[in-house]
Protein backbone atom coordinates (compact mmCIF):
# COMPACT_ATOMS: atom_id res chain seq x y z
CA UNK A 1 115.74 161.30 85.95
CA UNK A 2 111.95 161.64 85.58
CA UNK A 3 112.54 164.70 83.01
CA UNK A 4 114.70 162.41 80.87
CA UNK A 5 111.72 159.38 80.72
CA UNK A 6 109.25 162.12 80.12
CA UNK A 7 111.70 163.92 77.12
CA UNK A 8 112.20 160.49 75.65
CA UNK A 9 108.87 159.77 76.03
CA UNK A 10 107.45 162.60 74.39
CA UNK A 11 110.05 162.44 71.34
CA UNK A 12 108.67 159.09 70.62
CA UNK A 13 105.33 160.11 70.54
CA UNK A 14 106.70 163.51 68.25
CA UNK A 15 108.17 160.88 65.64
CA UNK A 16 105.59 158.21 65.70
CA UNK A 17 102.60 160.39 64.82
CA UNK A 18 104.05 162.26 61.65
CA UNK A 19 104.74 158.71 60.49
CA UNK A 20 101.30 157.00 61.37
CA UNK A 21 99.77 160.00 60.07
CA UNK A 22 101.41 159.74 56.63
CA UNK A 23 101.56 156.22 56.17
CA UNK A 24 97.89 156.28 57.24
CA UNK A 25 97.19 158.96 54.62
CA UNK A 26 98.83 157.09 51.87
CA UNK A 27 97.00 154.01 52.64
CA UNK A 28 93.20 155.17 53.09
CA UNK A 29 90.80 157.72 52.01
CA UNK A 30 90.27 158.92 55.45
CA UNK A 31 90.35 162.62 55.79
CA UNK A 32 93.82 163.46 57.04
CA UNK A 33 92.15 165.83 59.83
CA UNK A 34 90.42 163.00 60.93
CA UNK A 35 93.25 160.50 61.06
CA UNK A 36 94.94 163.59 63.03
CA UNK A 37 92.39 163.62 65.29
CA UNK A 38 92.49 160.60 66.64
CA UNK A 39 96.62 160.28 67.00
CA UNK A 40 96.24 163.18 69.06
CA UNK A 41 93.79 161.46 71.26
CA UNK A 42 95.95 157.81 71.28
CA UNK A 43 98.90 160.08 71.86
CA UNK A 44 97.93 161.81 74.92
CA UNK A 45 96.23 158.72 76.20
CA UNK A 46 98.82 156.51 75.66
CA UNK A 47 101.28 159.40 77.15
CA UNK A 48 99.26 159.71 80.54
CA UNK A 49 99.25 155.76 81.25
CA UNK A 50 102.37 155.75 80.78
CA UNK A 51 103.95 158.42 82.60
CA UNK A 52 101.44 157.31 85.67
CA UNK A 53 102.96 153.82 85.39
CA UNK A 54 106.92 154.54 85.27
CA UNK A 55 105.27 156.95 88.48
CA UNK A 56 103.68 154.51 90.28
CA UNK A 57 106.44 151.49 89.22
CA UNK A 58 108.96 154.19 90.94
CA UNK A 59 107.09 154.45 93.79
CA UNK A 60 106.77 150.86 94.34
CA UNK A 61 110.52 150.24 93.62
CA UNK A 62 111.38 152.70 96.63
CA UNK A 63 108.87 151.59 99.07
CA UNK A 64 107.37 148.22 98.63
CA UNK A 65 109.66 146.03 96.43
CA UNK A 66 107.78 142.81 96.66
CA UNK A 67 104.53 144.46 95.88
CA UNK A 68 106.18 145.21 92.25
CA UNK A 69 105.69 142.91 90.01
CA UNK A 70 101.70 143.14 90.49
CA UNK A 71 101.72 146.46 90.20
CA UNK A 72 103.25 146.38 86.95
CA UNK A 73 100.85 143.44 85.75
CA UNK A 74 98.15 145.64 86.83
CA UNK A 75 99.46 148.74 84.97
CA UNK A 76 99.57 146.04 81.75
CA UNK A 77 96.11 145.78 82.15
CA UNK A 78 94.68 148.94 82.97
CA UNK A 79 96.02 149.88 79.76
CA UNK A 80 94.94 147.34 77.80
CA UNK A 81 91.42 147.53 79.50
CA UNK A 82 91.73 151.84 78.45
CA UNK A 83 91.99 150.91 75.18
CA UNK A 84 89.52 148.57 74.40
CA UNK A 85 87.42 151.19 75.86
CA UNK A 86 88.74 154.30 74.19
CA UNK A 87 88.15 151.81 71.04
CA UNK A 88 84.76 151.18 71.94
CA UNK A 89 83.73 154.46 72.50
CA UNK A 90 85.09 155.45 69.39
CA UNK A 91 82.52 153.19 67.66
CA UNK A 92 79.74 153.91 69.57
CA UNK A 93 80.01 157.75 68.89
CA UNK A 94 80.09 156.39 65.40
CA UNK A 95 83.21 158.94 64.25
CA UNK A 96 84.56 158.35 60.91
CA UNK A 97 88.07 156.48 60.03
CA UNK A 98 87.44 153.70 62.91
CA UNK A 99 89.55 151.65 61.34
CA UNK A 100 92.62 154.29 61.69
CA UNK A 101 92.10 154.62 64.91
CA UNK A 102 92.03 151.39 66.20
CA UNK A 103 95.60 151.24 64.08
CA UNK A 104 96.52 153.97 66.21
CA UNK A 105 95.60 153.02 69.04
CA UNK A 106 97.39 149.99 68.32
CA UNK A 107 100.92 151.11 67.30
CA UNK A 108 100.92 153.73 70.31
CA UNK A 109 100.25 150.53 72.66
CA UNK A 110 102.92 148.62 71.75
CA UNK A 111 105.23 151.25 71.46
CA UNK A 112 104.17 152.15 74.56
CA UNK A 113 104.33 149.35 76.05
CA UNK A 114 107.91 148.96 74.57
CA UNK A 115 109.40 151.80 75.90
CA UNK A 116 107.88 151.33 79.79
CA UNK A 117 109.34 147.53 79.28
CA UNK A 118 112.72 149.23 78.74
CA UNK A 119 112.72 151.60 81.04
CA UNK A 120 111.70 149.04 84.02
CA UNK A 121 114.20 146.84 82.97
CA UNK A 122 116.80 149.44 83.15
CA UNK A 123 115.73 150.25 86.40
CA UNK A 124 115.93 146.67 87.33
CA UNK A 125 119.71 145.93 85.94
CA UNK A 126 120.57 149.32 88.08
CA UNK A 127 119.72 147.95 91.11
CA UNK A 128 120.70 144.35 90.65
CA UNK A 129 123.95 146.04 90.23
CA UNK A 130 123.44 148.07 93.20
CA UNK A 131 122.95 145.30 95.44
């Protein structure tokens, strides 16, 4: 099951940058390698969190049921809170194409935060039906 989240996972994030990296290309004057740059870093990112919070939610499903809903609150925020401080960082090291990369790091949030939406509630109609 876990193989399937992480192949779905990582054919999102295989589609989404191409896309982001042409649109982005299209629309600005940033230097393609640039804009590159930092979808590889949003990717990854964006790929850790979430793998570590379908991990973490599964773990919590199994074990400690009640504890669940604040654990996936939590993982909301850590991510958030990663971002705004991947974002910040970003500025302070005072890279070029800022603005791409906040887009970036934008789109691979929600999308992100789509797909571990989806998969929780999945897991949640499965075991409504279970019971």
């Amino acid at each position: 099951m876990q193989i399937k989240r992480i192949l779905a996972l990582s054919l999102v994030f295989v589609l989404l940058c191409p896309l982001l990296l042409y649109a982005e290309t299209l629309l600005t004057d940033t230097d393609p390698v640039i804009i590159a740059r930092g979808l590889l870093c949003a990717a990854v990112i964006f790929f850790a969190l979430t793998m570590g919070e379908i991990g973490i939610a599964d773990y919590f499903r199994k074990h400690r049921v009640r504890s669940l809903p604040g654990v996936l609150i939590a993982a909301k925020g850590v991510r958030f809170l990663v971002s705004l401080l991947v974002i910040v960082l970003y500025g302070l090291a005072q890279f070029p194409g800022l603005i791409a990369f906040t887009s970036n790091i934008f789109i691979c949030f929600i999308v992100s935060l789509v797909f571990t939406t989806i998969i929780h509630m999945k897991e949640e109609s499965k075991n409504n039906t279970l019971s």
